[in-house]
N, C-alpha and C. Protein backbone atom coordinates (compact mmCIF):
# COMPACT_ATOMS: atom_id res chain seq x y z
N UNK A 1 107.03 114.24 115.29
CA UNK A 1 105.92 113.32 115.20
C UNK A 1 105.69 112.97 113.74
N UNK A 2 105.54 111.52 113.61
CA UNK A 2 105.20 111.53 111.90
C UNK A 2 103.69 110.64 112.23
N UNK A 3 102.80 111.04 111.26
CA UNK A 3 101.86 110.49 111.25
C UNK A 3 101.26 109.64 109.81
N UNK A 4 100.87 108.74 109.37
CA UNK A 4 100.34 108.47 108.05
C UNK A 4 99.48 109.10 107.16
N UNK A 5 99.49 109.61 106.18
CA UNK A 5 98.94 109.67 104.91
C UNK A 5 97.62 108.92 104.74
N UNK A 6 96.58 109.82 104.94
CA UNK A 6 95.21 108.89 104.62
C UNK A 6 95.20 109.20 102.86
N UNK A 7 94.36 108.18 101.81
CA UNK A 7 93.94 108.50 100.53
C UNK A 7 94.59 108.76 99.89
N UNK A 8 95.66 108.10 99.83
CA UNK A 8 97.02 107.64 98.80
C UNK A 8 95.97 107.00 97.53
N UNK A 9 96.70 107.30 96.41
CA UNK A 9 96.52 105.53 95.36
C UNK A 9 97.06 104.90 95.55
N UNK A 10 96.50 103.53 95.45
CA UNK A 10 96.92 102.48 95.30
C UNK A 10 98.21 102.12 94.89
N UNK A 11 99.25 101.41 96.12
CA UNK A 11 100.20 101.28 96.14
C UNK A 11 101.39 102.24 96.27
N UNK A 12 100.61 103.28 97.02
CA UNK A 12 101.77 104.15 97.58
C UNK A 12 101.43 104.48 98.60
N UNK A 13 102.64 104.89 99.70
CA UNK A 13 102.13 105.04 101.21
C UNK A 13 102.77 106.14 101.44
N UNK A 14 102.51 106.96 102.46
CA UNK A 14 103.02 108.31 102.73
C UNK A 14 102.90 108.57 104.26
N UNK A 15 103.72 109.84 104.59
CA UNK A 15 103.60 110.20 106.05
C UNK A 15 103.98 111.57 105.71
N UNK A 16 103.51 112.37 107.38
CA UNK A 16 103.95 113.65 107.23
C UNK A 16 104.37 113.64 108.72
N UNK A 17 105.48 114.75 108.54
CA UNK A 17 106.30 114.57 109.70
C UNK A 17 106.34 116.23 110.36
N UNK A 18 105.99 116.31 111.28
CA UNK A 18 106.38 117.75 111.89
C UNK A 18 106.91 117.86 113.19
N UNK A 19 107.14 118.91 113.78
CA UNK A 19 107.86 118.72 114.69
C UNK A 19 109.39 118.04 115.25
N UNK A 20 109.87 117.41 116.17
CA UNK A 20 111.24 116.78 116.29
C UNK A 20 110.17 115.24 116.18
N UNK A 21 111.31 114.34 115.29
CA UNK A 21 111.31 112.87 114.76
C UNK A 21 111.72 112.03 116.34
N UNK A 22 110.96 111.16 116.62
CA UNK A 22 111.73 110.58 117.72
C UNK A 22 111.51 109.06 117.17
N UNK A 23 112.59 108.11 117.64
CA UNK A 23 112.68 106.90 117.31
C UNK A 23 111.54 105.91 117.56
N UNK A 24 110.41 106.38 118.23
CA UNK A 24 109.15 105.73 118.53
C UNK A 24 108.27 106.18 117.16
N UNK A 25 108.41 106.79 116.64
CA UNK A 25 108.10 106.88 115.14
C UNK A 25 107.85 106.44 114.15
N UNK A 26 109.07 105.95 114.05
CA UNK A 26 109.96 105.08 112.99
C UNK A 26 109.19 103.72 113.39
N UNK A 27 109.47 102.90 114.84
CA UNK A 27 109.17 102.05 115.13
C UNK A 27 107.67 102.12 115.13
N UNK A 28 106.60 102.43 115.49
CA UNK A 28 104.95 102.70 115.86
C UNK A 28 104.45 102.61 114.40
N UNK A 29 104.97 103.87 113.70
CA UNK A 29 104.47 103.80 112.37
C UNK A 29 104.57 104.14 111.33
N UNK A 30 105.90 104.09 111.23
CA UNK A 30 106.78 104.05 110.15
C UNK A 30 106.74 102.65 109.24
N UNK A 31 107.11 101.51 110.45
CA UNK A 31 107.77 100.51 110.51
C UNK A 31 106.63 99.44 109.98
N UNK A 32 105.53 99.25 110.52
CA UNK A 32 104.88 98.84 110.03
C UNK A 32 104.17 98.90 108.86
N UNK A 33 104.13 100.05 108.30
CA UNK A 33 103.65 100.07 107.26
C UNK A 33 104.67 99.71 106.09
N UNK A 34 105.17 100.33 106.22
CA UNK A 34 107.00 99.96 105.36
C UNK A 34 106.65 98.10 105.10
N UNK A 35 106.83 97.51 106.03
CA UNK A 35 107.21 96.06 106.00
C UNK A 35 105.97 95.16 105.53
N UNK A 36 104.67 96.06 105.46
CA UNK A 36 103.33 95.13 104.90
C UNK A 36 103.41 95.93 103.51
N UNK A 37 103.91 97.43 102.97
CA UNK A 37 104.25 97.73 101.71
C UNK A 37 105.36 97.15 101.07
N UNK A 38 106.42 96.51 101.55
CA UNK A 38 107.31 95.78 101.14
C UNK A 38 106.99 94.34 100.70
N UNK A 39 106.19 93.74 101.36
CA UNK A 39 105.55 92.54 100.91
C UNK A 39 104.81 92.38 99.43
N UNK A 40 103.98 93.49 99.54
CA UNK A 40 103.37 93.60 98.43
C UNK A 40 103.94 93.73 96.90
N UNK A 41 105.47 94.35 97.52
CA UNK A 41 105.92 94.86 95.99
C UNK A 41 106.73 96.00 96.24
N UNK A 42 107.31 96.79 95.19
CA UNK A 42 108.10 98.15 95.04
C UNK A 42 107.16 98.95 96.13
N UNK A 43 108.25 99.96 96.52
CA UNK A 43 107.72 100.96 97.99
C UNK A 43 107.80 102.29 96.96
N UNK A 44 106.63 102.98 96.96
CA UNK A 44 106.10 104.44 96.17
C UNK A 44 106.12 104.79 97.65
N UNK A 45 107.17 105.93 98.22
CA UNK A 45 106.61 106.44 99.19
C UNK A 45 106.57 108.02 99.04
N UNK A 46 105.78 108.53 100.04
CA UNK A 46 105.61 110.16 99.98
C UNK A 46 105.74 110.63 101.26
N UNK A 47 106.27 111.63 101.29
CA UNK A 47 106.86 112.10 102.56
C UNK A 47 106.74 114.10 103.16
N UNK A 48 105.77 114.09 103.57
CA UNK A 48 105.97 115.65 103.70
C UNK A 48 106.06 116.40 104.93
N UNK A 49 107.27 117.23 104.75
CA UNK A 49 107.39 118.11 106.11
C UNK A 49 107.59 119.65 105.80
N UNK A 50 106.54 119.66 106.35
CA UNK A 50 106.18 121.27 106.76
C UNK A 50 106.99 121.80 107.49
N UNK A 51 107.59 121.41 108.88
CA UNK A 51 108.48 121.95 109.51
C UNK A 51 108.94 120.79 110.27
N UNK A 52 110.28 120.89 110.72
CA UNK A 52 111.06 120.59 111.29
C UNK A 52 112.02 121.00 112.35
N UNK A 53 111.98 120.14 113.71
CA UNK A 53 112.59 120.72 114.58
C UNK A 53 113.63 119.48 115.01
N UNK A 54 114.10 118.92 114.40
CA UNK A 54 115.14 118.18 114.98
C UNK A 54 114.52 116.73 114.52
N UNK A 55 115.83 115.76 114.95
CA UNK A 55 115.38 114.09 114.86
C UNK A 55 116.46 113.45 115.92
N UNK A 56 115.76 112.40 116.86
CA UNK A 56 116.80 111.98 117.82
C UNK A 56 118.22 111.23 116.97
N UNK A 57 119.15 111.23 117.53
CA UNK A 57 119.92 109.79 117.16
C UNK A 57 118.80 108.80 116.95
N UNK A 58 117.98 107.92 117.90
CA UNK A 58 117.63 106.89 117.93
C UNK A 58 116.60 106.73 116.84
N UNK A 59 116.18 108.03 115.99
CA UNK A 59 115.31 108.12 114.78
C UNK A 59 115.82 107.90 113.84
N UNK A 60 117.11 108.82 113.95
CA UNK A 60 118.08 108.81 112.60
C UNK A 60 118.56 107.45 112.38
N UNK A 61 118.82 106.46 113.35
CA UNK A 61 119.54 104.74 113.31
C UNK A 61 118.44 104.26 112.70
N UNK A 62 117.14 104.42 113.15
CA UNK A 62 115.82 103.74 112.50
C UNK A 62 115.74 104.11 111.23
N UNK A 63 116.11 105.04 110.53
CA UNK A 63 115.67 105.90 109.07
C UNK A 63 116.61 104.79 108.87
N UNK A 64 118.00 105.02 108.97
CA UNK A 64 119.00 104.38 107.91
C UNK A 64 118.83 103.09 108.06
N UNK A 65 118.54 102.55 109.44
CA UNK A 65 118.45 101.26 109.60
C UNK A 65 117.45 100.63 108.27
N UNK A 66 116.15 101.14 108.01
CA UNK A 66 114.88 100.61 107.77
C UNK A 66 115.75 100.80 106.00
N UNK A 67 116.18 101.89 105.73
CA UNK A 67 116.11 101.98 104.62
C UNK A 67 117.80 100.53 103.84
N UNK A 68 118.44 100.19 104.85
CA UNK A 68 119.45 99.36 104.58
C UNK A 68 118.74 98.10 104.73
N UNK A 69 118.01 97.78 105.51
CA UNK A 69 116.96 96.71 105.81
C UNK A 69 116.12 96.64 104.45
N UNK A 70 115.64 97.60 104.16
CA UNK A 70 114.75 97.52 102.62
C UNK A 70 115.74 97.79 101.48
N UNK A 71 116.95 97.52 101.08
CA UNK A 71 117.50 98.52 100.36
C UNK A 71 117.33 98.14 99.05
N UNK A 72 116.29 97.14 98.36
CA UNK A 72 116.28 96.95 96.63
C UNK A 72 114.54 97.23 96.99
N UNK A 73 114.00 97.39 97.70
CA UNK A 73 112.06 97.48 97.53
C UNK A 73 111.90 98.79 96.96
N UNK A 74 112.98 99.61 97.53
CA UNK A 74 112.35 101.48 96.84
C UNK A 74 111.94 101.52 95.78
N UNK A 75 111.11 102.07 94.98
CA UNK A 75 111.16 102.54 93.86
C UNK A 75 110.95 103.82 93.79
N UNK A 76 110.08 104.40 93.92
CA UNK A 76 110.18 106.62 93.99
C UNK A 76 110.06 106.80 95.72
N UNK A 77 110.93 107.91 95.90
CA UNK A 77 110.46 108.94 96.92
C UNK A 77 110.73 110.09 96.74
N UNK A 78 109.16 110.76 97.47
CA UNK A 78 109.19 112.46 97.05
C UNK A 78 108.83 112.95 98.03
N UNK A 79 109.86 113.80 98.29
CA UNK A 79 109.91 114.83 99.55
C UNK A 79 109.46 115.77 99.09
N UNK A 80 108.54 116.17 100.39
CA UNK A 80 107.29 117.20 99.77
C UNK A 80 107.78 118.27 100.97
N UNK A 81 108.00 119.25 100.62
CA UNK A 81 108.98 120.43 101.95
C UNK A 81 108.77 122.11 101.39
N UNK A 82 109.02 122.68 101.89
CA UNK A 82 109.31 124.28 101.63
C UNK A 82 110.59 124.36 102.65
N UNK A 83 111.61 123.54 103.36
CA UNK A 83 112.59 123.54 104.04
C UNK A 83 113.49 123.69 102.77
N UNK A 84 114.40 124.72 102.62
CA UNK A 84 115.08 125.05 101.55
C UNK A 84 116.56 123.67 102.00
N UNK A 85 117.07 123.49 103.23
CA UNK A 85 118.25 123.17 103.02
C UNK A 85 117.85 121.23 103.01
N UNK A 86 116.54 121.35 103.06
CA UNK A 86 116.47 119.54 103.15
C UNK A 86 116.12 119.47 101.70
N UNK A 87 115.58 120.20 100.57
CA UNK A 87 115.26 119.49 99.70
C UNK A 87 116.95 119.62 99.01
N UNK A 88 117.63 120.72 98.97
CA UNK A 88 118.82 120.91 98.71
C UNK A 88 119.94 119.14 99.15
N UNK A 89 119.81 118.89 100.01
CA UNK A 89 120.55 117.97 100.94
C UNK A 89 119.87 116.63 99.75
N UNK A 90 118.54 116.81 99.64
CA UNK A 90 118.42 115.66 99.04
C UNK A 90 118.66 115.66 97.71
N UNK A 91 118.72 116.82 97.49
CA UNK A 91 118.97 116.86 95.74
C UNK A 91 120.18 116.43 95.43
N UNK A 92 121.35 116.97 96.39
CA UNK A 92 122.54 116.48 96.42
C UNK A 92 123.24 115.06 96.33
N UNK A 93 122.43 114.61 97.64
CA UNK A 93 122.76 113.54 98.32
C UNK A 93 121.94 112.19 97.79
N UNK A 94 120.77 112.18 97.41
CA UNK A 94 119.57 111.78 96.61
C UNK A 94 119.82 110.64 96.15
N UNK A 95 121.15 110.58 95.20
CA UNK A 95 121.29 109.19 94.40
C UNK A 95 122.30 108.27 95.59
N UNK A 96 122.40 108.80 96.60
CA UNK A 96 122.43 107.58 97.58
C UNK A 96 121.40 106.54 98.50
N UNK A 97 120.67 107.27 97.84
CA UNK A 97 119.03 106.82 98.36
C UNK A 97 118.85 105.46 97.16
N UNK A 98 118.14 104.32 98.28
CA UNK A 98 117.95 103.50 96.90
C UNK A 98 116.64 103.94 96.05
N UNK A 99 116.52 103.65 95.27
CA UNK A 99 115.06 104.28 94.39
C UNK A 99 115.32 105.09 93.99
N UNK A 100 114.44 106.28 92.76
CA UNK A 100 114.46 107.31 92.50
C UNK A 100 113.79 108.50 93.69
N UNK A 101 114.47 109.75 93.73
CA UNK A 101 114.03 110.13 94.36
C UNK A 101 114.08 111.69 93.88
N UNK A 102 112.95 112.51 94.09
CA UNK A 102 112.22 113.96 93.47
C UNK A 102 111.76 114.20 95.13
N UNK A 103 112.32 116.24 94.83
CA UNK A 103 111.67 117.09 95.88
C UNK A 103 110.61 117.53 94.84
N UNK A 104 109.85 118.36 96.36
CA UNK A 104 108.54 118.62 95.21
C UNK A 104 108.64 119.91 96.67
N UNK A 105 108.03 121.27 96.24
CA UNK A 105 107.64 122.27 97.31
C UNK A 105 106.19 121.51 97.87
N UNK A 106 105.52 122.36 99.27
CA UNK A 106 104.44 121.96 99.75
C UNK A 106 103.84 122.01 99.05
N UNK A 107 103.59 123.26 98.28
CA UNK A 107 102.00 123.43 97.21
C UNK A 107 102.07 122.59 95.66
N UNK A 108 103.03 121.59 96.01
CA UNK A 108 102.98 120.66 94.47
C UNK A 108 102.72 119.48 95.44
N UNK A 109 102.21 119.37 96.74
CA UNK A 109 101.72 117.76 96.91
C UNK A 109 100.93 116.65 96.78
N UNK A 110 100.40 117.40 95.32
CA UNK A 110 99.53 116.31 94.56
C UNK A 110 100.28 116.09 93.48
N UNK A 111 101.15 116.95 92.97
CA UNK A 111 101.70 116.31 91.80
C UNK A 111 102.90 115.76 92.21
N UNK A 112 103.48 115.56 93.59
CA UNK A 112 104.44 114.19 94.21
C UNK A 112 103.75 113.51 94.53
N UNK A 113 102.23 113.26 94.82
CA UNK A 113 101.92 112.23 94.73
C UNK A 113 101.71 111.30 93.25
N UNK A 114 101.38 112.39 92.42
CA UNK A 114 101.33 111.80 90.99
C UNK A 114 102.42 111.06 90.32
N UNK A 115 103.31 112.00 90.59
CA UNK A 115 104.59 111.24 90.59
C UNK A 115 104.98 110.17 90.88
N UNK A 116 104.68 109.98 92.58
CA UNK A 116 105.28 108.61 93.07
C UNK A 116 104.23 107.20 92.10
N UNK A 117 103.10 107.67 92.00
CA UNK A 117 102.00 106.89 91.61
C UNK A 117 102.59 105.98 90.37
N UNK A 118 103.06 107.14 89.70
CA UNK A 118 103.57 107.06 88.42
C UNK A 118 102.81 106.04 87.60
């Protein structure tokens, strides 16, 4: 389930995701917010998961989809986790992401938000 981020600053949007990701997600409210933050300008997004139990195929097509669909709007994303092998994965994998992108542990999720704020 991902849900939105209330009391962001200005011009950054966020979600937190727990549980298994299902592709009604992505689409419900992911998607929308993404595409009225894209309008506006560069995408500051923030992202935090506490735990994780899986993501359908039909989530995972929506992630990559949305992010190939947006692929010059990124500007920061910060994964906010205590999941050792996802911030690892992104640290790795990271500069295939468009935008800059920083892990941050759970108990630094004000200073990934500071960050993304930048």
């Amino acid at each position: 389930m991902i849900k939105q981020l209330d009391g962001l600053p200005s011009g950054v949007i966020g979600f937190e995701s727990t549980g298994k990701i299902a592709a009604e997600d992505y689409r419900d409210v992911v998607r929308p917010v993404l595409e009225q933050a894209m309008k506006v300008g560069d995408v500051r997004f923030v992202i935090v998961v506490p735990d994780f139990d899986g993501i359908s195929g039909g989530a995972l097509w929506q992630d990559m989809k949305m992010g190939l669909e947006h692929l010059r709007g990124w500007k920061q994303i910060a994964l906010v986790t205590d999941i050792a092998w996802m911030s690892q994965l992104t640290d790795v994998f990271g500069w295939m992401t468009p935008g800059e992108v920083k892990t941050f542990p759970l108990d630094q999720r004000d200073e990934a938000i500071q960050w993304v704020s930048g």
